[in-house]
C-alpha atoms as a PDB file:
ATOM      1  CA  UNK A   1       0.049   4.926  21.845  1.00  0.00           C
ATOM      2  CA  UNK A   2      -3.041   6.037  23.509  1.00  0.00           C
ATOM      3  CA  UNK A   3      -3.362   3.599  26.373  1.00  0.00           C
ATOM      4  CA  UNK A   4      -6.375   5.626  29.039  1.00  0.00           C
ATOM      5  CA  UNK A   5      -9.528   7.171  27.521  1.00  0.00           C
ATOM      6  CA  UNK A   6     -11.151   9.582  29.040  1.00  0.00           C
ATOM      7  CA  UNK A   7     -14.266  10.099  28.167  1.00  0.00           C
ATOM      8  CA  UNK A   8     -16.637  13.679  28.590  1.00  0.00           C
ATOM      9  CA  UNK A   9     -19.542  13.605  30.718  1.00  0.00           C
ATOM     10  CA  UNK A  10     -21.733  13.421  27.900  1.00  0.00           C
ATOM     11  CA  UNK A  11     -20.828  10.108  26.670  1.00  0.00           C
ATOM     12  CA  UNK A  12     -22.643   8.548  29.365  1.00  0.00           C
ATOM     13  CA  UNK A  13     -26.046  10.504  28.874  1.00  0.00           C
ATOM     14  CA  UNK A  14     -26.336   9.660  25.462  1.00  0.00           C
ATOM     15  CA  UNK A  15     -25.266   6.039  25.738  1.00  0.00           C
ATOM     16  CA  UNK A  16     -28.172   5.698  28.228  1.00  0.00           C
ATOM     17  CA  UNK A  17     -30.484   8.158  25.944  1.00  0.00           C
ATOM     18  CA  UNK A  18     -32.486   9.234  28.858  1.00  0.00           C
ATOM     19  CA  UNK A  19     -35.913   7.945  28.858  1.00  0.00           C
ATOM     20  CA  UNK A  20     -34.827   5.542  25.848  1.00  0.00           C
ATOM     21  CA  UNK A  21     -32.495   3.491  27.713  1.00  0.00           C
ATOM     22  CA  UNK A  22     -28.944   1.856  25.632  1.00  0.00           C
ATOM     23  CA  UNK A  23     -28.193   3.247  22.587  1.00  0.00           C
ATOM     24  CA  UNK A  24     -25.322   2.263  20.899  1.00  0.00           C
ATOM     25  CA  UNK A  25     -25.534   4.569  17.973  1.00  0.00           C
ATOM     26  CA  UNK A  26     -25.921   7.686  19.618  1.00  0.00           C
ATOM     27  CA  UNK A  27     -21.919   7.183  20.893  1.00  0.00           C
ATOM     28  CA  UNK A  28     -20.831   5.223  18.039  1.00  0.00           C
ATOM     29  CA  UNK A  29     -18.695   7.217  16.573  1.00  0.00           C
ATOM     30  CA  UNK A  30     -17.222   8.146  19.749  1.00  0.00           C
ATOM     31  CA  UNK A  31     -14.314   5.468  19.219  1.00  0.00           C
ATOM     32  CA  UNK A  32     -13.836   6.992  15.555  1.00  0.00           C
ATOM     33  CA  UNK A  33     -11.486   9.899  15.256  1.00  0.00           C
ATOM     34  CA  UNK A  34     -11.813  11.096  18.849  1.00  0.00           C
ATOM     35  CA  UNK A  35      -7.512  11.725  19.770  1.00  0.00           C
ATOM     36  CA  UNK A  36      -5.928  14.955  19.643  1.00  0.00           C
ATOM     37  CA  UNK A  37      -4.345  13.232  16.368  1.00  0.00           C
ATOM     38  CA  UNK A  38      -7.700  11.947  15.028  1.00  0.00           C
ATOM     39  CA  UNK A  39      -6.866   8.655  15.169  1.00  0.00           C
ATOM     40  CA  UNK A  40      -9.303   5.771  16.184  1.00  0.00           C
ATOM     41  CA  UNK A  41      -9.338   4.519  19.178  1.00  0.00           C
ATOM     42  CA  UNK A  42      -9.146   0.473  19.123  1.00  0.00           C
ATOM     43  CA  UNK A  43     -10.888  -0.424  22.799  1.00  0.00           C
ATOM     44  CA  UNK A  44      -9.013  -3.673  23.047  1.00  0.00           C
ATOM     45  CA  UNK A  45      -5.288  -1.510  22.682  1.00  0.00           C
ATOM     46  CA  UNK A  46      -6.782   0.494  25.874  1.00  0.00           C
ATOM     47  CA  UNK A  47      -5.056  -0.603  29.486  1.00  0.00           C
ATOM     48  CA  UNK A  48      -8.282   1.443  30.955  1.00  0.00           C
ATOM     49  CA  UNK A  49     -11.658   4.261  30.019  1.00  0.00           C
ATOM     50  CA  UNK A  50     -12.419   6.276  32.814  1.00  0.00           C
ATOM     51  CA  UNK A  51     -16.239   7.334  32.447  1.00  0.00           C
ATOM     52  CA  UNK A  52     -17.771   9.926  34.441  1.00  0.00           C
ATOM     53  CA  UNK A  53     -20.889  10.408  35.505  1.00  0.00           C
ATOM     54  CA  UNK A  54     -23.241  13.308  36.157  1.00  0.00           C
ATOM     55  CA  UNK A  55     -26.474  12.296  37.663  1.00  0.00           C
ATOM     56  CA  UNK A  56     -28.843  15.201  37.048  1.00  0.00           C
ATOM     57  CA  UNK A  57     -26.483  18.069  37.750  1.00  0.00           C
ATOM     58  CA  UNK A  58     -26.783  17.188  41.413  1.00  0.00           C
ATOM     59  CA  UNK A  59     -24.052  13.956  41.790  1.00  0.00           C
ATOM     60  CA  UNK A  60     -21.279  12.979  40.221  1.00  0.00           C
ATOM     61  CA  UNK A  61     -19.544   9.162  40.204  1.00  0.00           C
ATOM     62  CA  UNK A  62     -17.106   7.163  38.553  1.00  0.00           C
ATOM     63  CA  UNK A  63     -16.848   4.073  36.113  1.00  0.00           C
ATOM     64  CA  UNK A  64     -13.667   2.725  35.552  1.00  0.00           C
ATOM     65  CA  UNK A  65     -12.828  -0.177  32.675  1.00  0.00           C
ATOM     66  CA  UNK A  66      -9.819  -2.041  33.074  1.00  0.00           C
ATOM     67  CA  UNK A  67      -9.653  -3.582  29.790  1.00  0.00           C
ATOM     68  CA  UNK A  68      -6.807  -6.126  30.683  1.00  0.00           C
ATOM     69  CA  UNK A  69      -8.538  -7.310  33.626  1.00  0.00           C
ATOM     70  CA  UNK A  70     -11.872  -7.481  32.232  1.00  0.00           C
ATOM     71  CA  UNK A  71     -13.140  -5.405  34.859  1.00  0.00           C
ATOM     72  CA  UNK A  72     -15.859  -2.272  35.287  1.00  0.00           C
ATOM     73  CA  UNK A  73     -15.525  -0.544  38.431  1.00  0.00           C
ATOM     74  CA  UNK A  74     -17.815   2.080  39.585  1.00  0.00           C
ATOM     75  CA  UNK A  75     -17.177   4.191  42.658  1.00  0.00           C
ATOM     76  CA  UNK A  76     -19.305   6.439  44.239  1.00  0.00           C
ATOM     77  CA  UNK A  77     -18.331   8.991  46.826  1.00  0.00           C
ATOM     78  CA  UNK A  78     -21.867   8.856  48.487  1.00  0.00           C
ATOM     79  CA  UNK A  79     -22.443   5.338  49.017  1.00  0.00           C
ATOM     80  CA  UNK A  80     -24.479   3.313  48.351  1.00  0.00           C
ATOM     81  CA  UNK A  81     -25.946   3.392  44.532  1.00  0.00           C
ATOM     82  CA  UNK A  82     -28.856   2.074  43.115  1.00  0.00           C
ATOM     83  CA  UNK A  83     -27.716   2.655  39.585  1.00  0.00           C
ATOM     84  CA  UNK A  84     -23.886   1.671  39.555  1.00  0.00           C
ATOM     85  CA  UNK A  85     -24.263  -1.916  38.511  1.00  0.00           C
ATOM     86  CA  UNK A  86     -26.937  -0.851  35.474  1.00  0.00           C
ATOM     87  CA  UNK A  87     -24.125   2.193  34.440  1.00  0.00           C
ATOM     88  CA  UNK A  88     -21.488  -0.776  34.659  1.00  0.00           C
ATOM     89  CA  UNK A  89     -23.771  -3.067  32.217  1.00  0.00           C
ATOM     90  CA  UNK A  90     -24.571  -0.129  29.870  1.00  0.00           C
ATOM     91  CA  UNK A  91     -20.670   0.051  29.689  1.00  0.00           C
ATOM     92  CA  UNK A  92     -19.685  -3.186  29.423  1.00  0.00           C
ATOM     93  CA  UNK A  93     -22.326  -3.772  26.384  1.00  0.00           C
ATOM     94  CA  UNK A  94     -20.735  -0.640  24.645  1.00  0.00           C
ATOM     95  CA  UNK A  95     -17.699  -2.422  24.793  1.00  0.00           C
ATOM     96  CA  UNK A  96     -18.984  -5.177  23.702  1.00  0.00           C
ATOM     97  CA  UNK A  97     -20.565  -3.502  20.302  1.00  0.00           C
ATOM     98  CA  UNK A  98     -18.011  -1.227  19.469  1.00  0.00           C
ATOM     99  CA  UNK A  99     -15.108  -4.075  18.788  1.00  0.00           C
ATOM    100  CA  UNK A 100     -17.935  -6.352  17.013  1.00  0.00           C
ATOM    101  CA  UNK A 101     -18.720  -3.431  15.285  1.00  0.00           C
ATOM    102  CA  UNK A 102     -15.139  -1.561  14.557  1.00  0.00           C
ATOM    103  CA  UNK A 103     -12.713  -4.571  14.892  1.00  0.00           C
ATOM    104  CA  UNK A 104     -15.403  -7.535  13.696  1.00  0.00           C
ATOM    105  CA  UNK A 105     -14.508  -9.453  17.056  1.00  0.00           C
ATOM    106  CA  UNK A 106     -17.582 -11.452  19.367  1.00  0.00           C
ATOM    107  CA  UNK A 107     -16.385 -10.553  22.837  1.00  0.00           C
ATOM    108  CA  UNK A 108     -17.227 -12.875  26.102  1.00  0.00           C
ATOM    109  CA  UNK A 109     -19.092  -9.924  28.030  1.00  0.00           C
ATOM    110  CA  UNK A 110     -19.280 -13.485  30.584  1.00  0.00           C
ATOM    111  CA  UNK A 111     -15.747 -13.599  31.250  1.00  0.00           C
ATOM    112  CA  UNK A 112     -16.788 -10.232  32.578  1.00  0.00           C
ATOM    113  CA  UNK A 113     -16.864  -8.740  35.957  1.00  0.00           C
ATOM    114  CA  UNK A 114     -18.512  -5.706  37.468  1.00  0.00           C
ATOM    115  CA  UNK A 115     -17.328  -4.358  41.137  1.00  0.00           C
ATOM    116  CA  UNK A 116     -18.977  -1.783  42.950  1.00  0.00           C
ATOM    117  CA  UNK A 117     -16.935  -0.318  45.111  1.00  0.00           C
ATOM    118  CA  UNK A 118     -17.559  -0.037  48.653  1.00  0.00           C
ATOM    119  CA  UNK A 119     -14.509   0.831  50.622  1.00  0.00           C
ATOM    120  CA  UNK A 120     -13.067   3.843  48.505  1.00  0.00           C
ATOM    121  CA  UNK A 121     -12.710   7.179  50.530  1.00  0.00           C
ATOM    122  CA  UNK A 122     -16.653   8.980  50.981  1.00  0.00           C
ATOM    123  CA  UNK A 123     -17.130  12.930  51.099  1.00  0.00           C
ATOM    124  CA  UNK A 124     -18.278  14.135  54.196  1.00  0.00           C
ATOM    125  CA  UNK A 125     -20.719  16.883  52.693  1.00  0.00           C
ATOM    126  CA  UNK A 126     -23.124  17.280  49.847  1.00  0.00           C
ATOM    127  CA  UNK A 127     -20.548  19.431  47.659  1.00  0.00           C
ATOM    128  CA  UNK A 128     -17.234  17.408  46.956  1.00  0.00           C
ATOM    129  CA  UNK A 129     -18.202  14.470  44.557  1.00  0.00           C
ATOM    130  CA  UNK A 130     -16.786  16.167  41.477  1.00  0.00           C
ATOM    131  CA  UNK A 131     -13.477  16.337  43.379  1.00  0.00           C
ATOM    132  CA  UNK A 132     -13.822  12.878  44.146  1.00  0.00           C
ATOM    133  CA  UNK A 133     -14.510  11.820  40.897  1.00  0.00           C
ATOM    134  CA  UNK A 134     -11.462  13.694  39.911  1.00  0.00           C
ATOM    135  CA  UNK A 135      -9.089  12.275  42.750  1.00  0.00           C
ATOM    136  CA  UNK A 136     -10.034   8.515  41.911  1.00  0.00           C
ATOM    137  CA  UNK A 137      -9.606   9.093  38.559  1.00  0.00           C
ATOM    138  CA  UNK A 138      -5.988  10.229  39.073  1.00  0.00           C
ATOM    139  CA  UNK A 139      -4.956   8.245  41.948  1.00  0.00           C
ATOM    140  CA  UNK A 140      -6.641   4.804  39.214  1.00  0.00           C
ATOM    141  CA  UNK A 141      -4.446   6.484  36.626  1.00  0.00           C
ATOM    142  CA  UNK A 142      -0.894   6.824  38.388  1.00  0.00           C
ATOM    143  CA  UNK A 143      -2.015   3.392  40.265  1.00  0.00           C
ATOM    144  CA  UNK A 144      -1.960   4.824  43.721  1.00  0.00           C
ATOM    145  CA  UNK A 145      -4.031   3.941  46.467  1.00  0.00           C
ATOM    146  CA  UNK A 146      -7.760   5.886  46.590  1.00  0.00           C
ATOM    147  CA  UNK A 147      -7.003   5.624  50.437  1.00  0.00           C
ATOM    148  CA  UNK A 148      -4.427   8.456  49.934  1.00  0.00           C
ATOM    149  CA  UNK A 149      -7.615  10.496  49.498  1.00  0.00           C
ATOM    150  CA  UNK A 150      -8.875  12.325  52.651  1.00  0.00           C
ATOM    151  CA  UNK A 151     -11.924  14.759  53.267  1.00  0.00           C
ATOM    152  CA  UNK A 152      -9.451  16.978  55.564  1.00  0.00           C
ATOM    153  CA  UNK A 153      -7.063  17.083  52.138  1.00  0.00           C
ATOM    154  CA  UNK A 154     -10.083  18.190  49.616  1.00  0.00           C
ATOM    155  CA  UNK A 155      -9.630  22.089  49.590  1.00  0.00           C
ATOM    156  CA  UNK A 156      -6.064  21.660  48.670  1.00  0.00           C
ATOM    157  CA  UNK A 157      -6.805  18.817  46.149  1.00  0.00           C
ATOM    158  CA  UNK A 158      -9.261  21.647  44.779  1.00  0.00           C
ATOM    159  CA  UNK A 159      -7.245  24.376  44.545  1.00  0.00           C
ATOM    160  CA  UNK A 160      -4.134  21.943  42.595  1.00  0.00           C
ATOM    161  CA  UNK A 161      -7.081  21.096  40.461  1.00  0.00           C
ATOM    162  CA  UNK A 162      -7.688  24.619  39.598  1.00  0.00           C
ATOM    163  CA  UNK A 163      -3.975  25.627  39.162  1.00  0.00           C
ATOM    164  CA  UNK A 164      -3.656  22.604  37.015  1.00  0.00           C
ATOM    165  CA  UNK A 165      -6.304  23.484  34.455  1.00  0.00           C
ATOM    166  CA  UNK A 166      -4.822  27.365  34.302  1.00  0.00           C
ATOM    167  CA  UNK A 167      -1.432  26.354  34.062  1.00  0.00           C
ATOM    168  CA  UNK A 168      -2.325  23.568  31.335  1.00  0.00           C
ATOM    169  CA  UNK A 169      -4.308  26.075  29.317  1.00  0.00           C
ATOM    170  CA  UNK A 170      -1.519  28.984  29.371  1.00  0.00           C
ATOM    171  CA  UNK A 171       1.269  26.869  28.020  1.00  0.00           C
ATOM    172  CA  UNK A 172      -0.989  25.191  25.196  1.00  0.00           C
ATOM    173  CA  UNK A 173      -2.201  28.584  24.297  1.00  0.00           C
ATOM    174  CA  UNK A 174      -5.988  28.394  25.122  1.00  0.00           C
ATOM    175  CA  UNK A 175      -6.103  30.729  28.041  1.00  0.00           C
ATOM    176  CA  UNK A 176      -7.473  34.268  26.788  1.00  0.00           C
END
């Protein structure tokens, strides 16, 4: 059973439609056949959606849904963000159509709450927010503490990255 979702860096750019603001229908079929095993993915089955986000190819940041705790966190390496809370409410209304529209159920988007983040672990230069991104994804994921990530640590955390990706894509065949 599928229980994370992580979604491509896409998924936020057309849910927001630059320019057009939320639009549900350009992501939803997103929820529809989108597993390795093309099976649809039911949003209230989830424990949590990890959502990253690429502000125009110069920043990247972090929402993360925990769907059990009716929660939409959004963490930012660079603090603070103008935009987090509107991401968070883009999200949290996505959520909000897809099971009305896939599973016919009204959800309480009140019972709802939205945290910005404010004391997760900040890069100390312009160039590490994808690796940050990356870290509090995976430290969210294996529910460790992001205060296990340090800026001293990030060139190793890079290069385990990297190895990760190569070795994952040799023994599933995709490497050329």
């Amino acid at each position: 059973e599928l229980s994370a979702w992580y979604l491509s860096t896409f998924f936020m750019t057309k849910l927001v439609n630059t320019g057009h603001g939320y639009n549900y229908d350009n992501v939803r079929k997103w929820s529809k056949g989108r597993t390795r095993r093309n099976r649809h993915i039911n949003l209230l089955d989830l424990t949590r959606m990890y959502i990253p986000i690429n502000h125009n190819n110069l920043h990247w940041s972090l929402i993360v849904v925990d769907i059990g705790k009716n929660n939409i966190r959004y963490l930012d390496s660079l603090l603070p963000s103008n935009h987090g809370e509107e991401y968070c409410r883009r999200v949290l209304q996505y959520i909000k159509d897809d099971v009305a529209d896939k599973q016919q159920i009204q959800l309480d988007i009140a019972q709802w709450t939205i945290t910005i983040g404010t004391t997760q672990p900040q890069q100390e230069n312009d160039v590490d927010c994808g690796m940050y991104v990356i870290m509090y994804a995976d430290c969210l994921y294996h529910n460790f503490s992001l205060q296990l990530i340090e800026a001293e640590h990030i060139s190793t955390l890079r290069k385990w990255v990297a190895i990760s990706i190569y070795e994952d894509n040799v023994t599933s065949g995709e490497s050329s």
